[in-house]
Protein backbone atom coordinates (compact mmCIF):
# COMPACT_ATOMS: atom_id res chain seq x y z
CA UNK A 1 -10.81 -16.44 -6.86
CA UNK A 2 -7.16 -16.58 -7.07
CA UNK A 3 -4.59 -14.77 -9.83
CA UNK A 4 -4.35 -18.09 -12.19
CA UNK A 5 -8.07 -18.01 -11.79
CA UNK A 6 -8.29 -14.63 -13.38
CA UNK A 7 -5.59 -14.85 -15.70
CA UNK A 8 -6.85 -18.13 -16.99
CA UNK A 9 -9.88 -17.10 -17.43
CA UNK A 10 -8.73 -14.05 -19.47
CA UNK A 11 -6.48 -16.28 -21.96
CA UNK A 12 -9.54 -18.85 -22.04
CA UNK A 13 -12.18 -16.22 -23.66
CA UNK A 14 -12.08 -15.77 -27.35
CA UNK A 15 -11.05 -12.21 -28.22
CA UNK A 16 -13.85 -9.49 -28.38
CA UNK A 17 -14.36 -7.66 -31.75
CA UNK A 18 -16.08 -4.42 -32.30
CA UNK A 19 -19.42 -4.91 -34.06
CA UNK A 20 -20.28 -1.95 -36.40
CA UNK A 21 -23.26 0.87 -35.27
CA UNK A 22 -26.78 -0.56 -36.69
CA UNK A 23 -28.57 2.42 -38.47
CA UNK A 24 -31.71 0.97 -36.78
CA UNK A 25 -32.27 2.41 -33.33
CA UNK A 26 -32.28 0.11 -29.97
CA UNK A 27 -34.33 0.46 -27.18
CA UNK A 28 -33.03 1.70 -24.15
CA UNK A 29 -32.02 -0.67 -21.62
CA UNK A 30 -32.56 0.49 -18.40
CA UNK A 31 -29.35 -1.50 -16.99
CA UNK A 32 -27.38 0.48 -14.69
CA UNK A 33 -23.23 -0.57 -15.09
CA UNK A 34 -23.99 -2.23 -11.21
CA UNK A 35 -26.55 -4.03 -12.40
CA UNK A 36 -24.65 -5.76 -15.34
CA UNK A 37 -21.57 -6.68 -12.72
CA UNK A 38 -24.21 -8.29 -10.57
CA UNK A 39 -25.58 -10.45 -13.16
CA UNK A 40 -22.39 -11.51 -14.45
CA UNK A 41 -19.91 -13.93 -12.38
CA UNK A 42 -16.51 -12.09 -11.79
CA UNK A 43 -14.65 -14.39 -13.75
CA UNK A 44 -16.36 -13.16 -17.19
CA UNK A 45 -16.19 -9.85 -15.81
CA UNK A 46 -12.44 -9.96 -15.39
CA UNK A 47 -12.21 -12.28 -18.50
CA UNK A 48 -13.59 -9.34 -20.63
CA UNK A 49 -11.22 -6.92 -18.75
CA UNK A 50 -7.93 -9.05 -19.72
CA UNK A 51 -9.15 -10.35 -23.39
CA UNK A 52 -6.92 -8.68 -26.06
CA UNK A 53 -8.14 -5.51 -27.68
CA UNK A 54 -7.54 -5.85 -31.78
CA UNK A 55 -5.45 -2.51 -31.82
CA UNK A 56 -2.71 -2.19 -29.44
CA UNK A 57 -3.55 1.42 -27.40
CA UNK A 58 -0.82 3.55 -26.34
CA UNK A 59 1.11 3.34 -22.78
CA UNK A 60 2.03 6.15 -20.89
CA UNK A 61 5.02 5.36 -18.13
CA UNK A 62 3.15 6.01 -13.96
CA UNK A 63 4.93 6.02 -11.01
CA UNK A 64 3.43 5.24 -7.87
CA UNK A 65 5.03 4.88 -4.35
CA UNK A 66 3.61 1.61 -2.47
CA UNK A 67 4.50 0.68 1.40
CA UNK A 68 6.72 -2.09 1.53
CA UNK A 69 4.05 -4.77 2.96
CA UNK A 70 2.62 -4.01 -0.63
CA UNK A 71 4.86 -4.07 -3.04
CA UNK A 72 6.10 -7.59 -0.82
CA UNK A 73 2.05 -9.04 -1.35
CA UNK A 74 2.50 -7.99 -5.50
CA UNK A 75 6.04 -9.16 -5.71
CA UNK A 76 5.17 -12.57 -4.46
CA UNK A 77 1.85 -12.63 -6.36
CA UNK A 78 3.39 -12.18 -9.30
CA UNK A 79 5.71 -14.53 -8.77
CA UNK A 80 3.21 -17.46 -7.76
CA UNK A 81 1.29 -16.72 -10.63
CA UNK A 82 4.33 -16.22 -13.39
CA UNK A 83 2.57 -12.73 -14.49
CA UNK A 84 4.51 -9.53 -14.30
CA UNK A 85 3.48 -7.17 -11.80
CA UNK A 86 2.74 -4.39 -14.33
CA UNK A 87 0.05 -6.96 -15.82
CA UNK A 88 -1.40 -7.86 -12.34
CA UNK A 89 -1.76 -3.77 -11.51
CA UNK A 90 -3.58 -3.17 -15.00
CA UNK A 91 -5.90 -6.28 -14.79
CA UNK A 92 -6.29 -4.82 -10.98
CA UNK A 93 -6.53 -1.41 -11.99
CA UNK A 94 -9.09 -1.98 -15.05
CA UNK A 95 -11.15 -4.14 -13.16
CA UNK A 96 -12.17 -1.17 -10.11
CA UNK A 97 -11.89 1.90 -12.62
CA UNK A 98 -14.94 2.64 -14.03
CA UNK A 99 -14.55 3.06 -18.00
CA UNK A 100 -15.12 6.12 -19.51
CA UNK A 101 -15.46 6.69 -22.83
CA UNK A 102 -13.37 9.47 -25.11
């Protein structure tokens, strides 16, 4: 899977809403977070990753120091794929980071 793959696949999925907390309980699913990846393909994984959110969250400015060879692989990704490279490092970064709830 390539960057337009990803990215078109993002911009392709209808945006996900919040659905409001049922007063009835749910059963349990015994699903482990590996066990959902592995059923889904890793283009609706990474679709769900880079669908908008309905409230715009916050950013906070990072700095990180990459060797050249790097930041040269990025630059021209980015450029191949007509993304900026802050929105290929977020797609990259949410898609390994484990989410953690607040």
């Amino acid at each position: 899977m390539n960057l337009d793959d990803v990215f078109t696949a993002a911009q392709s999925k209808p945006p996900t809403t919040k659905k409001e907390k049922s007063k009835t309980p749910k059963a349990k699913s015994k699903d482990t977070p590996e066990s959902k990846s592995q059923a889904q393909p890793d283009s609706e994984i990474l679709a769900d990753i880079l669908a908008p959110t309905d409230a715009p969250e916050r950013n906070i400015r990072f700095t990180a120091d990459l060797p050249e060879s790097l930041h040269r692989r990025l630059t021209m990704a980015a450029a191949t794929s007509g993304k900026r490279k802050v929105d290929i490092v977020r797609a990259i970064l949410d898609a390994v980071l484990p989410q953690i709830s607040d």
